[in-house]
C-alpha atoms as a PDB file:
ATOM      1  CA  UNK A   1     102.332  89.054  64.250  1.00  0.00           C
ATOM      2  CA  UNK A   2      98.970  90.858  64.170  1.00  0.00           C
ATOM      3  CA  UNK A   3      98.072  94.664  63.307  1.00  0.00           C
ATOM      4  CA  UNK A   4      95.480  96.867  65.154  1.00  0.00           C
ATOM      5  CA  UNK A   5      95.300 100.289  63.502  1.00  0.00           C
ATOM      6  CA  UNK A   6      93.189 102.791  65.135  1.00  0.00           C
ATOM      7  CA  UNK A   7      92.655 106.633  64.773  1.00  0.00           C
ATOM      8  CA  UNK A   8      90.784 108.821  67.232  1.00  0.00           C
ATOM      9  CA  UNK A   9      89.024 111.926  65.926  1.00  0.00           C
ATOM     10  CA  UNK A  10      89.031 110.788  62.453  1.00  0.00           C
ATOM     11  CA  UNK A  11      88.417 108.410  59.682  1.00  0.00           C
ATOM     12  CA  UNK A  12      91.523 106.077  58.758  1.00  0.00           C
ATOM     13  CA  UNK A  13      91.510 105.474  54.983  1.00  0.00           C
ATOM     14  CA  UNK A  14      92.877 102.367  53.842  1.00  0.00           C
ATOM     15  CA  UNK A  15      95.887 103.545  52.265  1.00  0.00           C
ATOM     16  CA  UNK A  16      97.072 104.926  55.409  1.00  0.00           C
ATOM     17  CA  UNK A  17      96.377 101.631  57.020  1.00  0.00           C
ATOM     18  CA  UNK A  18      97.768  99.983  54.734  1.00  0.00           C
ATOM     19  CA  UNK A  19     101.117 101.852  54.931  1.00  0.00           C
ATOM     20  CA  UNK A  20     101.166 101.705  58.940  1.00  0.00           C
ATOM     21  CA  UNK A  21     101.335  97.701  58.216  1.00  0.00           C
ATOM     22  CA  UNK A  22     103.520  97.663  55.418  1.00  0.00           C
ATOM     23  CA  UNK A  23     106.192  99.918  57.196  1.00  0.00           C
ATOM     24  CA  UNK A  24     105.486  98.213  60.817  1.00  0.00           C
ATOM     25  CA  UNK A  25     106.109  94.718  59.421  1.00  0.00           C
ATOM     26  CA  UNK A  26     109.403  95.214  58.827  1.00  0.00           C
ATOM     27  CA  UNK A  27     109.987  95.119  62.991  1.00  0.00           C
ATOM     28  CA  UNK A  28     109.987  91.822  62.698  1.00  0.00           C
ATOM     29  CA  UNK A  29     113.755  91.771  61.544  1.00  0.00           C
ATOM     30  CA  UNK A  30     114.786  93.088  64.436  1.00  0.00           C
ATOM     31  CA  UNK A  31     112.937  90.884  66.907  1.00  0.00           C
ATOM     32  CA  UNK A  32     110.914  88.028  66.348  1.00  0.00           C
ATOM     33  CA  UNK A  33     109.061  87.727  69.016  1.00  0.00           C
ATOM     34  CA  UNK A  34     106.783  90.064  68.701  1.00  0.00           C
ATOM     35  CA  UNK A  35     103.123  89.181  69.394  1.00  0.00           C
ATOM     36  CA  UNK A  36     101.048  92.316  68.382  1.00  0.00           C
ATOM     37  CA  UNK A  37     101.323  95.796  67.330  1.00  0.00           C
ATOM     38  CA  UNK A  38      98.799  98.207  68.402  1.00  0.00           C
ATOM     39  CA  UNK A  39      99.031 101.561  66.646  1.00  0.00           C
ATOM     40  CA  UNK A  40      97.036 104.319  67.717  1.00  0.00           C
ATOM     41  CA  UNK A  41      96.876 107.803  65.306  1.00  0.00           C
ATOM     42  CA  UNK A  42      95.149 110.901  66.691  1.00  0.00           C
ATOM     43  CA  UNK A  43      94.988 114.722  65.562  1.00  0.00           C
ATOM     44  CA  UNK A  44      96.013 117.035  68.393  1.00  0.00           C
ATOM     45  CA  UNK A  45      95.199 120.618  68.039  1.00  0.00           C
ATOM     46  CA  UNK A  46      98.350 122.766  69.411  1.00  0.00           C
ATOM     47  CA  UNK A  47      97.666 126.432  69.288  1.00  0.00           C
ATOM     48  CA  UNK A  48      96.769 127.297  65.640  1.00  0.00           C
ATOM     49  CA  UNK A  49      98.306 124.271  64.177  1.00  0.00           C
ATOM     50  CA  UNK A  50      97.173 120.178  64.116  1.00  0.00           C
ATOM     51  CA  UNK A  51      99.687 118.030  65.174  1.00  0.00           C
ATOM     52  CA  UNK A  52      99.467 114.060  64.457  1.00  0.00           C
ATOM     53  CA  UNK A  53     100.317 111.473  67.064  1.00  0.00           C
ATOM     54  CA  UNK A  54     101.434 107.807  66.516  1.00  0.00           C
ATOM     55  CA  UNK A  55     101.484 105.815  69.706  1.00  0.00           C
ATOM     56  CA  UNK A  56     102.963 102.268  69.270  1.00  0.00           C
ATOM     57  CA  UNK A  57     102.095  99.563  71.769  1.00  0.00           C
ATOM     58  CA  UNK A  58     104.360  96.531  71.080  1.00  0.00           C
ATOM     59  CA  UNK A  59     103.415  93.294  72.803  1.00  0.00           C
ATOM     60  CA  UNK A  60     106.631  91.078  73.586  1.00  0.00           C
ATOM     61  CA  UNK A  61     106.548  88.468  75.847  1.00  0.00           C
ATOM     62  CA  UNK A  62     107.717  90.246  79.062  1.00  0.00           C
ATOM     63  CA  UNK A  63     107.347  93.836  79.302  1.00  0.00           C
ATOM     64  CA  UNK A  64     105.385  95.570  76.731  1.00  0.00           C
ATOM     65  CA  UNK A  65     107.334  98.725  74.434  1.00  0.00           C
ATOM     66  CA  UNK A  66     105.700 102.033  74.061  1.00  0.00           C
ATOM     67  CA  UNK A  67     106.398 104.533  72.084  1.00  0.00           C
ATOM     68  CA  UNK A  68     105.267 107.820  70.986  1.00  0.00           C
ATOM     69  CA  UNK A  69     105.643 110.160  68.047  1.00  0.00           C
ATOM     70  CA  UNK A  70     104.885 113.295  66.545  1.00  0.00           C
ATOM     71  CA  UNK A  71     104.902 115.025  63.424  1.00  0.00           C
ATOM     72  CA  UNK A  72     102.436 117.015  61.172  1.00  0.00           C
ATOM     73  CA  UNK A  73     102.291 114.445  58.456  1.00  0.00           C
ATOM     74  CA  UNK A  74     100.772 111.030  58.967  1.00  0.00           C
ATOM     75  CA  UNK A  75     103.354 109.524  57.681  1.00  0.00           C
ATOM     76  CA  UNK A  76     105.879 110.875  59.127  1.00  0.00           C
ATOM     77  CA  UNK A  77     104.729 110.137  62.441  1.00  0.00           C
ATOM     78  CA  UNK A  78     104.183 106.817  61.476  1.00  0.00           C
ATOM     79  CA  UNK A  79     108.332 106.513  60.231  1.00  0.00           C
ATOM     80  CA  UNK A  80     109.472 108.391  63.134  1.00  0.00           C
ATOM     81  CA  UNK A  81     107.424 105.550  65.400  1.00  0.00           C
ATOM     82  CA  UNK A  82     108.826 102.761  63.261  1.00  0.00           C
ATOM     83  CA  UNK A  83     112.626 103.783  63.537  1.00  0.00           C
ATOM     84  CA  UNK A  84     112.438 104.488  67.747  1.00  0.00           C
ATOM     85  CA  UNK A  85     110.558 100.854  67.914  1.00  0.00           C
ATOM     86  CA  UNK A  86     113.203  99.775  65.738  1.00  0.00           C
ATOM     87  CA  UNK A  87     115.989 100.870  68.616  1.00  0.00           C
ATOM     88  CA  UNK A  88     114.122 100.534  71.114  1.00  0.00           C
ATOM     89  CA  UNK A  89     113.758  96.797  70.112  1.00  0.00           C
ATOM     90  CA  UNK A  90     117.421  96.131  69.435  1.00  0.00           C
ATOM     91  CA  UNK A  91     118.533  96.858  72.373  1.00  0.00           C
ATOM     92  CA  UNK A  92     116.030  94.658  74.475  1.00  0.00           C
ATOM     93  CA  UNK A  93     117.492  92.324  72.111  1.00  0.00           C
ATOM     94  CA  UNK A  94     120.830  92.891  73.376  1.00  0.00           C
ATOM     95  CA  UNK A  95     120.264  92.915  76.907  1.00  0.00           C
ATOM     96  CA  UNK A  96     118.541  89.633  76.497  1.00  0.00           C
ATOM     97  CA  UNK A  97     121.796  88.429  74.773  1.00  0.00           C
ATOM     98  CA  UNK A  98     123.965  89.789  77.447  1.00  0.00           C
ATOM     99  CA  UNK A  99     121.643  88.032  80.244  1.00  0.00           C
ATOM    100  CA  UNK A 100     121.577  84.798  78.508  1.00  0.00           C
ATOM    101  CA  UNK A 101     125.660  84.898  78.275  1.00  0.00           C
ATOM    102  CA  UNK A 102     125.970  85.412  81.537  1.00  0.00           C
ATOM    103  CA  UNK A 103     123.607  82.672  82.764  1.00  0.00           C
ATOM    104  CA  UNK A 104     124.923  80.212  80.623  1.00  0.00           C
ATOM    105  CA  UNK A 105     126.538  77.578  82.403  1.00  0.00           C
ATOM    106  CA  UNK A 106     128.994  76.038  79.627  1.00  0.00           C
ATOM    107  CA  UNK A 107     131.059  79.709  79.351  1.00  0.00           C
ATOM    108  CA  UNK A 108     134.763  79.710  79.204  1.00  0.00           C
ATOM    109  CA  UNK A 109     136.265  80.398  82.855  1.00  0.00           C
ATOM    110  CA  UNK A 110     139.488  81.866  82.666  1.00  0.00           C
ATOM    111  CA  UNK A 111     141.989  79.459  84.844  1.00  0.00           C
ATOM    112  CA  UNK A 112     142.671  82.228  87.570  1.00  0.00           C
ATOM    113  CA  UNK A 113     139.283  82.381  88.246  1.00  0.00           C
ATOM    114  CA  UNK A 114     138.662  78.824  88.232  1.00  0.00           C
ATOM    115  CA  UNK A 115     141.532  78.386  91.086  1.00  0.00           C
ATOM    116  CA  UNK A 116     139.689  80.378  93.791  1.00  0.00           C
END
């Protein structure tokens, strides 16, 4: 799984890059296919006060998950991202499970069925 961290408007410091990673990483419990994460953190002025936005960009093979976040802490935006990937990612999961079940030709056929 590979990490692209990148801020608009402002400098990332390591630390903070290195937290997005370290927290992100952890998605791969939940799915394991996941090809790249592209996190994107910008300031967004709102009124009189600076709002932070984490936009996730998950590549899975199929249809790519998006999510955004915000929060006025980096970090917080970055854990609020992190847990709706986290659903977001499970339940793909499940519906893939589901589909697969239902495709799979060696299920159990109830014998009423099986008569018509």
């Amino acid at each position: 799984m590979k990490f692209r961290v990148e801020s608009k408007g402002f400098r990332l410091s390591p630390s903070l890059k290195n937290f997005a990673t370290e927290k992100l990483s952890k998605l791969d419990r939940y799915y394991k296919d996941i090809q790249e994460i592209e996190v994107t953190l910008e300031i967004e002025v709102r009124t009189s006060k600076e709002v932070v936005n984490c936009m996730l960009n998950i590549r899975v093979p199929g249809k790519d998950a998006y999510i955004k976040t915000s929060s006025s802490i980096f970090e917080d935006a970055i854990l609020k991202a992190a847990d709706a990937a986290k659903r977001k990612l499970r339940t793909r999961k499940t519906q893939l499970q589901i589909a697969k079940k239902r495709k799979s030709p060696d299920r159990v056929v109830s014998a009423k069925k099986a008569m018509k």
